[in-house]
C-alpha atoms as a PDB file:
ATOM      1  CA  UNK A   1     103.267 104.770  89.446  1.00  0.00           C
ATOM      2  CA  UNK A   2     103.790 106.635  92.949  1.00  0.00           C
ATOM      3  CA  UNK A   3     107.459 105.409  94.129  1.00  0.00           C
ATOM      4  CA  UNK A   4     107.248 103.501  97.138  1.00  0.00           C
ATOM      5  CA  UNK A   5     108.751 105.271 100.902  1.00  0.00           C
ATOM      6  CA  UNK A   6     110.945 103.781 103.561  1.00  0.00           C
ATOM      7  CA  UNK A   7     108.071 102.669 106.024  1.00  0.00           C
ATOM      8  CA  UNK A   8     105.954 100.299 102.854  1.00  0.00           C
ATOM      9  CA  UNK A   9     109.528  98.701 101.882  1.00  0.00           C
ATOM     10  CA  UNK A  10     109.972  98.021 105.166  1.00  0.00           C
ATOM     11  CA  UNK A  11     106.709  96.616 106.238  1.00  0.00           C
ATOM     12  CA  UNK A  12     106.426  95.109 102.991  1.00  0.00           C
ATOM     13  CA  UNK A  13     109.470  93.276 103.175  1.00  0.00           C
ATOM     14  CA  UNK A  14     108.975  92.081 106.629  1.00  0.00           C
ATOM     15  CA  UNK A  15     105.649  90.735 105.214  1.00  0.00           C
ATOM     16  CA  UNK A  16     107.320  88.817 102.446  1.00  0.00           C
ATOM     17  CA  UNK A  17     109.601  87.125 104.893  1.00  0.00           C
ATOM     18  CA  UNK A  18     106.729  85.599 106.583  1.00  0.00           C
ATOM     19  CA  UNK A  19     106.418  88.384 109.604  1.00  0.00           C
ATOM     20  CA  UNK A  20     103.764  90.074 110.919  1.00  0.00           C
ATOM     21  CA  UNK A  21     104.208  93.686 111.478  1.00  0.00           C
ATOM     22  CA  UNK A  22     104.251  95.220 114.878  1.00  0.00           C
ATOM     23  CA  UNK A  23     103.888  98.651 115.313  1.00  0.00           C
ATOM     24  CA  UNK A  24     104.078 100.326 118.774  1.00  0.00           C
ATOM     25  CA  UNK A  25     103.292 104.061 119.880  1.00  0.00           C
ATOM     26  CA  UNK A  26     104.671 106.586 122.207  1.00  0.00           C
ATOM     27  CA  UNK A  27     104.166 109.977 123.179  1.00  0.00           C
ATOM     28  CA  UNK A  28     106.621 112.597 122.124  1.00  0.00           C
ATOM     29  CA  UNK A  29     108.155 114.748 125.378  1.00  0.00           C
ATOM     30  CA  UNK A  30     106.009 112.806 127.575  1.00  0.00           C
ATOM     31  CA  UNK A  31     109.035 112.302 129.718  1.00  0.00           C
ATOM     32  CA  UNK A  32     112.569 112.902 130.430  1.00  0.00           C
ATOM     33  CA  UNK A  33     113.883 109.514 128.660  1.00  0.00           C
ATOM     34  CA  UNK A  34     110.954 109.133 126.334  1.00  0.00           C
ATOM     35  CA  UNK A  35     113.490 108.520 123.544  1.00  0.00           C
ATOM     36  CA  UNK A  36     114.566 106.248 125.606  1.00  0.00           C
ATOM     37  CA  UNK A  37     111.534 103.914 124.673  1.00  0.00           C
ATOM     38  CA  UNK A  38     111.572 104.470 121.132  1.00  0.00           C
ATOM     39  CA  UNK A  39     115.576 102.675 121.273  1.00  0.00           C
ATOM     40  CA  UNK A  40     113.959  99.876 123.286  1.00  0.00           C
ATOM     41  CA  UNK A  41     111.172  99.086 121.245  1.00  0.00           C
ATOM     42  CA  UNK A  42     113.450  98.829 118.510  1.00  0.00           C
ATOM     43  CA  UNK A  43     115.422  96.483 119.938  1.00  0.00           C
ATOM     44  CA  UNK A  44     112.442  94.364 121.105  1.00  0.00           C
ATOM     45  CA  UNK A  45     111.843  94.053 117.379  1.00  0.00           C
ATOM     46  CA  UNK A  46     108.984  96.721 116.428  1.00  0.00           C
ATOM     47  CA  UNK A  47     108.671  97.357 112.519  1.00  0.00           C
ATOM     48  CA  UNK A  48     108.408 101.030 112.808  1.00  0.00           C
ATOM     49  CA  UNK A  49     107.027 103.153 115.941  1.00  0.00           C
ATOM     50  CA  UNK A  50     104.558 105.654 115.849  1.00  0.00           C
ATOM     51  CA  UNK A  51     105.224 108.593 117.557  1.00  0.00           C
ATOM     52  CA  UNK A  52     102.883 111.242 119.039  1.00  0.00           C
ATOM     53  CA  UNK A  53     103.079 114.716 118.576  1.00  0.00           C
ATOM     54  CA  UNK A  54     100.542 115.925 121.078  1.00  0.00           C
ATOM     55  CA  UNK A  55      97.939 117.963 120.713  1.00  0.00           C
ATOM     56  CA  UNK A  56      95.405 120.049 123.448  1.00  0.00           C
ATOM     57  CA  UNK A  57      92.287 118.269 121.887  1.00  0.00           C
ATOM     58  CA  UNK A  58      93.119 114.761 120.880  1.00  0.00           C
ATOM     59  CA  UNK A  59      89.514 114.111 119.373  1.00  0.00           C
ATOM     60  CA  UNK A  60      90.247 110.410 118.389  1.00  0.00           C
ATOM     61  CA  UNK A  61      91.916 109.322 121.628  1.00  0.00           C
ATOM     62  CA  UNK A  62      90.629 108.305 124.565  1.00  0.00           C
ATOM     63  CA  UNK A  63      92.101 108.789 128.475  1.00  0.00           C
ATOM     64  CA  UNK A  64      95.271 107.419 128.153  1.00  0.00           C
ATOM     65  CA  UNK A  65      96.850 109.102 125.438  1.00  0.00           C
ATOM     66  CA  UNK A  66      95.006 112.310 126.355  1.00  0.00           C
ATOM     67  CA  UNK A  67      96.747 111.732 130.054  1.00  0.00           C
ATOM     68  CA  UNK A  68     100.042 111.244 128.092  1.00  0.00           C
ATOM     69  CA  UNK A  69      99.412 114.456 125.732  1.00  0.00           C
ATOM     70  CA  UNK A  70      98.626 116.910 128.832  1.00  0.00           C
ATOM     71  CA  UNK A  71     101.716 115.916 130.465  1.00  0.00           C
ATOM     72  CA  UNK A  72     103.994 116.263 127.814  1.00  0.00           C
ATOM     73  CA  UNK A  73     102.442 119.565 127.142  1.00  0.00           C
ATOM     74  CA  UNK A  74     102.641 120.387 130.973  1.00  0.00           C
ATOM     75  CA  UNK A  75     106.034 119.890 130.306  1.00  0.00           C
ATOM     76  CA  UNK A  76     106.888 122.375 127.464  1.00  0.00           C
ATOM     77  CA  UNK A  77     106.815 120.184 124.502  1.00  0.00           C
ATOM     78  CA  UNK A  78     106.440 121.154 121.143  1.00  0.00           C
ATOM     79  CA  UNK A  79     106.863 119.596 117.836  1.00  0.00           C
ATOM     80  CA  UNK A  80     109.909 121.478 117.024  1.00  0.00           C
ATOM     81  CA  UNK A  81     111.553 120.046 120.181  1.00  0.00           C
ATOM     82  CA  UNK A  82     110.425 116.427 119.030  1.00  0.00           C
ATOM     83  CA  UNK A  83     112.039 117.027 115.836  1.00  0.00           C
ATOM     84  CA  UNK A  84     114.864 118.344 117.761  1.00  0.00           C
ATOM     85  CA  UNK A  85     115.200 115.504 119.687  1.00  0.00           C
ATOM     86  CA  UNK A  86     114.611 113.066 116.970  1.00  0.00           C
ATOM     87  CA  UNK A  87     117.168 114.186 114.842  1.00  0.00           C
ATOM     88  CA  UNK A  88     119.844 113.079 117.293  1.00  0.00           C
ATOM     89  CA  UNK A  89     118.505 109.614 118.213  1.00  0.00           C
ATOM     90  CA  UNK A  90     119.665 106.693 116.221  1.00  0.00           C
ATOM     91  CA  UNK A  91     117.420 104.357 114.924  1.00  0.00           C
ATOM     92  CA  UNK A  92     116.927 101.274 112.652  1.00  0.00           C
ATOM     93  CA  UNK A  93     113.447 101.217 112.349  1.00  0.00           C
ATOM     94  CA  UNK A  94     111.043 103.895 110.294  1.00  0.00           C
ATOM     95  CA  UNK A  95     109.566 106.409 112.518  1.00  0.00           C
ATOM     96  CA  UNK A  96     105.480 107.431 112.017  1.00  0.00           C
ATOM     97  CA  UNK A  97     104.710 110.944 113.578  1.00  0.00           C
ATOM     98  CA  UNK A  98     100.614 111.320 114.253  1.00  0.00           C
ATOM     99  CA  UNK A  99      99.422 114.471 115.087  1.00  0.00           C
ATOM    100  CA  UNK A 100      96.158 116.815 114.312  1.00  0.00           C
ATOM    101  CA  UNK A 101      96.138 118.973 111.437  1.00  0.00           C
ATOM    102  CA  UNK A 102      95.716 122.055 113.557  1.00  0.00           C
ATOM    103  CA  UNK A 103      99.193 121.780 114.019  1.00  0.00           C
ATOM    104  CA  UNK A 104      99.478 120.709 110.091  1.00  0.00           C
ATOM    105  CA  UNK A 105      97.996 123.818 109.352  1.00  0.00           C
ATOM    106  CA  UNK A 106      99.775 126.472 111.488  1.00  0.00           C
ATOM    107  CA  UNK A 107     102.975 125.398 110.579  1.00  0.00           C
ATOM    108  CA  UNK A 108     102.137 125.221 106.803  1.00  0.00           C
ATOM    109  CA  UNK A 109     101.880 121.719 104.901  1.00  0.00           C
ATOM    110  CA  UNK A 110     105.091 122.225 103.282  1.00  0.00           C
ATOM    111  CA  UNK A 111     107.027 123.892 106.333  1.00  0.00           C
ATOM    112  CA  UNK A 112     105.443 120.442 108.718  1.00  0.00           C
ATOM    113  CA  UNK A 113     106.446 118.304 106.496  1.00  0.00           C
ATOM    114  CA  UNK A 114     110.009 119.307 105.636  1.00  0.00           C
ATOM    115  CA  UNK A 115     110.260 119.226 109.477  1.00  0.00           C
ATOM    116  CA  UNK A 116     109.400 115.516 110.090  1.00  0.00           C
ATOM    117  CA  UNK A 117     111.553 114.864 108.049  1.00  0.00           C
ATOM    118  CA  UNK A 118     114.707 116.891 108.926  1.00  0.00           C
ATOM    119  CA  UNK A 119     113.380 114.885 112.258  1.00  0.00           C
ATOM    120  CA  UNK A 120     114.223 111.568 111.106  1.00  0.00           C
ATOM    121  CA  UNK A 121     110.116 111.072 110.301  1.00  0.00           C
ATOM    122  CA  UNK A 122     109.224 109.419 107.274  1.00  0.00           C
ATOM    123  CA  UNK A 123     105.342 108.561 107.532  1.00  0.00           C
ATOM    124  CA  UNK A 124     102.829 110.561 108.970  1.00  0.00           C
ATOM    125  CA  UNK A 125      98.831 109.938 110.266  1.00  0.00           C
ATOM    126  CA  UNK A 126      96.475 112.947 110.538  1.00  0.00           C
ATOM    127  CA  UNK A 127      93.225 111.354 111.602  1.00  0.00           C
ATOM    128  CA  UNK A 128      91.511 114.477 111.587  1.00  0.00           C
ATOM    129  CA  UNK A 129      91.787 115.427 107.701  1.00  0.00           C
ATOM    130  CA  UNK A 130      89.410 113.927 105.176  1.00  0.00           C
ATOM    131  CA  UNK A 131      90.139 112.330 102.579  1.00  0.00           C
ATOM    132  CA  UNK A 132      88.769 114.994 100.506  1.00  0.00           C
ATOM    133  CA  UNK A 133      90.634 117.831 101.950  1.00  0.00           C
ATOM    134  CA  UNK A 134      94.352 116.246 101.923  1.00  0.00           C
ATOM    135  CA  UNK A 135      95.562 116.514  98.655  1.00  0.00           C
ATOM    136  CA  UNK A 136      97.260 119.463  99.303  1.00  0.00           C
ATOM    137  CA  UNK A 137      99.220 118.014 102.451  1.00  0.00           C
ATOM    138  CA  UNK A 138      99.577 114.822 100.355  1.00  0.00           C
ATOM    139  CA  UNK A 139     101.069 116.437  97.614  1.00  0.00           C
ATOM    140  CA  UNK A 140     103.581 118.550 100.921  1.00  0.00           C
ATOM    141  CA  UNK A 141     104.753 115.484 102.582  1.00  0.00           C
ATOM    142  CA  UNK A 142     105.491 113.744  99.216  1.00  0.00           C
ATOM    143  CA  UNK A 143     107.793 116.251  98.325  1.00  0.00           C
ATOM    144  CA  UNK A 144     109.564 115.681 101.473  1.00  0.00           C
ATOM    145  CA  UNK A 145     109.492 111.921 101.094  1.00  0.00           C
ATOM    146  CA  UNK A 146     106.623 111.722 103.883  1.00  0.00           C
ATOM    147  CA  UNK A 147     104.212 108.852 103.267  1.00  0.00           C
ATOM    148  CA  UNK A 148     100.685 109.500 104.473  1.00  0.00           C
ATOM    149  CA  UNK A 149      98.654 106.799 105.909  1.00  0.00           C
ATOM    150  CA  UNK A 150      95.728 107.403 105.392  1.00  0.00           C
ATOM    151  CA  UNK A 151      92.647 105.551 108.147  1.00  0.00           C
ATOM    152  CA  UNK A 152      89.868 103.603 107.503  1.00  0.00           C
ATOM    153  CA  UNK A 153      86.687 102.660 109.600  1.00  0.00           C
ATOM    154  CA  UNK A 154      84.084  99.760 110.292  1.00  0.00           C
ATOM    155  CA  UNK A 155      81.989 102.269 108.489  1.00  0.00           C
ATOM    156  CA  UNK A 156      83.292 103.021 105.820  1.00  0.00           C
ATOM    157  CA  UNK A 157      81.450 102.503 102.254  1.00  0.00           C
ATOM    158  CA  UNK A 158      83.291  99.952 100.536  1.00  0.00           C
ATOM    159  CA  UNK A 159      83.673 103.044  96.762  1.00  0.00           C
ATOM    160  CA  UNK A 160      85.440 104.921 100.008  1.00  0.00           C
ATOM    161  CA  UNK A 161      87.943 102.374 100.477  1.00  0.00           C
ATOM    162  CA  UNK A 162      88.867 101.801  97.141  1.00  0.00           C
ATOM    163  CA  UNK A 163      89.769 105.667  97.066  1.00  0.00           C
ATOM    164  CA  UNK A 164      91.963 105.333 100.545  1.00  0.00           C
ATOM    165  CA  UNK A 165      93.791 101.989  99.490  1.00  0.00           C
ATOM    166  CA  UNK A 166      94.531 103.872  96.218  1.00  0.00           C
ATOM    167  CA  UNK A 167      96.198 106.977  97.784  1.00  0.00           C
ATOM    168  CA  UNK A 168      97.411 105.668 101.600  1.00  0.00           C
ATOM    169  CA  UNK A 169     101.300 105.641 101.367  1.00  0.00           C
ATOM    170  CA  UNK A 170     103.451 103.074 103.936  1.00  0.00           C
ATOM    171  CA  UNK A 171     100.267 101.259 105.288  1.00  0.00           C
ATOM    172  CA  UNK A 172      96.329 101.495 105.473  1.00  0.00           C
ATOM    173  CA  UNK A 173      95.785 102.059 109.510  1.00  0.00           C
ATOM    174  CA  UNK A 174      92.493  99.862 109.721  1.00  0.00           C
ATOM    175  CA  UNK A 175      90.208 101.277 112.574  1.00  0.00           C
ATOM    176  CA  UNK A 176      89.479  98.272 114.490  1.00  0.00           C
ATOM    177  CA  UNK A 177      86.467  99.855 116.141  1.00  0.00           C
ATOM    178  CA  UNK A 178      83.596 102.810 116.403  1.00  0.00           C
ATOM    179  CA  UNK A 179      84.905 104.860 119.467  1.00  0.00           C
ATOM    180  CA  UNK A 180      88.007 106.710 120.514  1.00  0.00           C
ATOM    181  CA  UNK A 181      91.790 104.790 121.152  1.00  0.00           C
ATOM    182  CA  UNK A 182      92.127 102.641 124.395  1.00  0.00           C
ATOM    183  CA  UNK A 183      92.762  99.592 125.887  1.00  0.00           C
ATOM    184  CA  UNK A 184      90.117  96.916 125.205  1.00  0.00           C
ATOM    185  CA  UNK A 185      89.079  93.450 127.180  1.00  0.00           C
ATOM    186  CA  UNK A 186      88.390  91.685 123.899  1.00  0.00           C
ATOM    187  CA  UNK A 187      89.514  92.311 119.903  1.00  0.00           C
ATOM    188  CA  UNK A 188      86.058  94.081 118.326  1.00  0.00           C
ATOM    189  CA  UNK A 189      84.616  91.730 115.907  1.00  0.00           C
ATOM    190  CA  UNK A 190      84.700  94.774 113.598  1.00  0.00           C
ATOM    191  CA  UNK A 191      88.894  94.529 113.128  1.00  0.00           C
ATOM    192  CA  UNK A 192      88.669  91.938 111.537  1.00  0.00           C
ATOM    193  CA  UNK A 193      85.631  92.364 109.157  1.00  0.00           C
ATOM    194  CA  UNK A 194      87.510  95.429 108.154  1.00  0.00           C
ATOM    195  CA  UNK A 195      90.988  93.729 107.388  1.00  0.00           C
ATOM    196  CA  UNK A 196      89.157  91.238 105.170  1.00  0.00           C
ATOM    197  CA  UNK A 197      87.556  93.989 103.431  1.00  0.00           C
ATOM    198  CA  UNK A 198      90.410  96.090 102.721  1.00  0.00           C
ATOM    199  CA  UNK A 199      92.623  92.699 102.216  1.00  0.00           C
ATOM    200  CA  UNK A 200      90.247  91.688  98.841  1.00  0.00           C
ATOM    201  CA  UNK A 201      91.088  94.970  97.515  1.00  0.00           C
ATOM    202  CA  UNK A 202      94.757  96.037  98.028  1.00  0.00           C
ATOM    203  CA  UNK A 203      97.925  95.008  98.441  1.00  0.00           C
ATOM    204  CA  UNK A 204      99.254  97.319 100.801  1.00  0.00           C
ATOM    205  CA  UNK A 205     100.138  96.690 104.197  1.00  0.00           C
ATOM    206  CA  UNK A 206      96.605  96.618 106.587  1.00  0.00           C
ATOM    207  CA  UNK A 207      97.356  97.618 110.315  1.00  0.00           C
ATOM    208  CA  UNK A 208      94.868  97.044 112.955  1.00  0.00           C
ATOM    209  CA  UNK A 209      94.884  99.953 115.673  1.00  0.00           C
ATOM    210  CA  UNK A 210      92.547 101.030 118.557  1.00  0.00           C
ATOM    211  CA  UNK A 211      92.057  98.692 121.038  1.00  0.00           C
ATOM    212  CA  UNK A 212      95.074  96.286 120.765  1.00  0.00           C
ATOM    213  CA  UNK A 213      95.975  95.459 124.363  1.00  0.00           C
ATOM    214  CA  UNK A 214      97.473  92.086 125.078  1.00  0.00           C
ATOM    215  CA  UNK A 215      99.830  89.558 122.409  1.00  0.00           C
ATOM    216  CA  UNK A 216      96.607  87.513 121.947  1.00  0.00           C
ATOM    217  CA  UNK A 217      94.198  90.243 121.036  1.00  0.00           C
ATOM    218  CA  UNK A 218      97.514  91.044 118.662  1.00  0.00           C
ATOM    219  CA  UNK A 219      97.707  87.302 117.594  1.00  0.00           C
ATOM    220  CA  UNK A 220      94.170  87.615 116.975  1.00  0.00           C
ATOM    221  CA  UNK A 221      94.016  90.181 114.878  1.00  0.00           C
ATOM    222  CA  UNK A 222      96.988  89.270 112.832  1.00  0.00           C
ATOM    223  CA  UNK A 223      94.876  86.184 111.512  1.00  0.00           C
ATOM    224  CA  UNK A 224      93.150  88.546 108.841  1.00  0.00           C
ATOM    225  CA  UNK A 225      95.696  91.481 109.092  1.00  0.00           C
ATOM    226  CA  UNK A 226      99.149  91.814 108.355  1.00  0.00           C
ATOM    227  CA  UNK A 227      99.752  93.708 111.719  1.00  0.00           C
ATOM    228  CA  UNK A 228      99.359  95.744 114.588  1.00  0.00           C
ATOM    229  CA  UNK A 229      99.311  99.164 116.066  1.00  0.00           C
ATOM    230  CA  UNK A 230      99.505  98.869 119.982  1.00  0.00           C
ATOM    231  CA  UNK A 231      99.155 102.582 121.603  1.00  0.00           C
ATOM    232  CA  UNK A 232      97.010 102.695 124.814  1.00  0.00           C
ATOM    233  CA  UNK A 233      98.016  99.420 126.249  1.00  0.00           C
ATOM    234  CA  UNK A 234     102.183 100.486 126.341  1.00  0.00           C
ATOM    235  CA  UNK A 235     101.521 104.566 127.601  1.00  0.00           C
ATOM    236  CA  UNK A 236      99.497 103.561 130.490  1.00  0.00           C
ATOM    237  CA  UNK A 237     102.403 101.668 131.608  1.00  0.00           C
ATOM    238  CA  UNK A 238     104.556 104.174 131.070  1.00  0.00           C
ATOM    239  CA  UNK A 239     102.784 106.656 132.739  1.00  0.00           C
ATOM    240  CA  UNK A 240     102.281 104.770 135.736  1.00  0.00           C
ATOM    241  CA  UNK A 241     106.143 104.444 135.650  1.00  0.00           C
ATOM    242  CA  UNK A 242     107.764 101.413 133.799  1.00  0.00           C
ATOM    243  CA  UNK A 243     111.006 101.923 132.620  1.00  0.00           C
ATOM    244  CA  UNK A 244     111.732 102.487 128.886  1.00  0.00           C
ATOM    245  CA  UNK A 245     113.514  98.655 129.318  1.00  0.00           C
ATOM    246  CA  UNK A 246     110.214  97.562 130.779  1.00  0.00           C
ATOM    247  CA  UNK A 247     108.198  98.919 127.985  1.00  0.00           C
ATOM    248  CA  UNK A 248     110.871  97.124 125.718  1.00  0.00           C
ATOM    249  CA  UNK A 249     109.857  93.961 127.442  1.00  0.00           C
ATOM    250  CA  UNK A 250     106.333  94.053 126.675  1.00  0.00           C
ATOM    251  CA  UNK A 251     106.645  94.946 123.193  1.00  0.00           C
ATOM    252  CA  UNK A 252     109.200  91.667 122.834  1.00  0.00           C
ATOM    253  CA  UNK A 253     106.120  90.124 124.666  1.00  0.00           C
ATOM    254  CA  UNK A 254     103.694  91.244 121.490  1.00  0.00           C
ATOM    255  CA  UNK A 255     106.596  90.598 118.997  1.00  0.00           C
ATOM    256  CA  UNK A 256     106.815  86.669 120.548  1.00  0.00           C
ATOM    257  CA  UNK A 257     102.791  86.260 120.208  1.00  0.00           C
ATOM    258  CA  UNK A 258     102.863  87.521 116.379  1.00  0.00           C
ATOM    259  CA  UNK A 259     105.764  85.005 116.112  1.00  0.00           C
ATOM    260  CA  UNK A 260     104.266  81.926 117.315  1.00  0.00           C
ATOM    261  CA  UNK A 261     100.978  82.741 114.762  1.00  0.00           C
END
């Protein structure tokens, strides 16, 4: 049996003691005190925080984190520097990077994943890399104790999920909908058909992301899941200038909602 990484005990133990699991995102370099938000979203009681290392052609996201990945860019950012960074901040919480495997691949699977790690990163999402063609970077970020969560969509055939519940390491990240990330009015209805699917068939933590916006579309979801990925909703405030404290506020706001149940 595969041993089990930092960001599944975690989550999983949260679980057990009756929470349900919050995981907010930020962009990497995106500002001056972007580490900044990471320490208060911590404190406002995320589970873990995923962390974007951006990329020039974010295929899977939509305007916001694209906005947020061309300024950090703009601004000189590369993963090494994240890493850099990283490295020096002091967290309690496990840190997710998610990046595309262009970046994966020109750094080498074993070099990228040594690096995330020396970077305090101990889970990783590549949206862009099939399921058939990661064994190799699976077998990388292993051997750097680097879980790899591995997505799944509305669409996928149910044989398919079997196959990602059986290799996805830390948490299955449950595409709530057909589309790119973003801010949505309402919780697709598709979130939650796909938590109940992947719920009858694994035991592994099942995270609903894309189009998470406000504590009751997290409540919401939370109802079949066992937790959240909120992105789009918390970088568009940051962009348009909330403090890292602010952002802190409105993650306690999500971490209240999942609370109350």
């Amino acid at each position: 049996m595969t041993e089990i990484g930092r960001l599944e005990i975690a989550l999983r133990s949260a679980r057990a003691r009756g929470s349900k699991l919050l995981v907010p995102y930020v962009t990497g370099g995106v500002a001056d005190d972007w580490t900044r938000v990471i320490s208060a979203m911590s404190a406002a009681g995320a589970d873990a925080i995923e962390i974007g290392i951006p990329f020039s052609d974010p295929v899977m996201d939509g305007p916001t984190i694209q906005e947020a990945s061309a300024r950090s860019l703009a601004r000189g950012t590369t993963p090494e520097g994240i890493f850099n960074e990283l490295s020096h901040l002091e967290t309690s919480v496990p840190l997710i990077g998610m990046t595309y495997y262009n970046l994966v691949f020109r750094a080498g699977h074993t070099r990228f994943a040594q690096n995330l790690a020396a970077g305090g990163i101990c889970a990783a999402v590549i949206p862009d890399l099939p399921l058939e063609e990661s064994g190799e970077w699976e077998a990388s970020s292993a051997g750097a104790a680097v879980e790899t969560v591995l997505l799944a969509a509305p669409v996928t055939p149910d044989e398919r999920l079997v196959r990602i519940a059986d290799r996805a390491r830390g948490f299955i990240y449950a595409v709530g909908l057909m589309g790119v990330t973003g801010a949505r009015g309402t919780l697709a209805s598709s979130a939650a058909v796909l938590a109940k699917r992947l719920k009858q068939i694994t035991d592994k933590p099942v995270l609903i992301g894309f189009g998470i916006s406000t504590p009751d579309q997290a409540r919401e979801a939370c109802e079949v899941a066992d937790g959240v990925i909120v992105a789009s909703a918390l970088m568009r405030r940051y962009l348009d200038g909330d403090a890292p404290d602010v952002i802190g506020d409105r993650v306690a706001e999500l971490r209240e909602a999942l609370d109350r149940g």
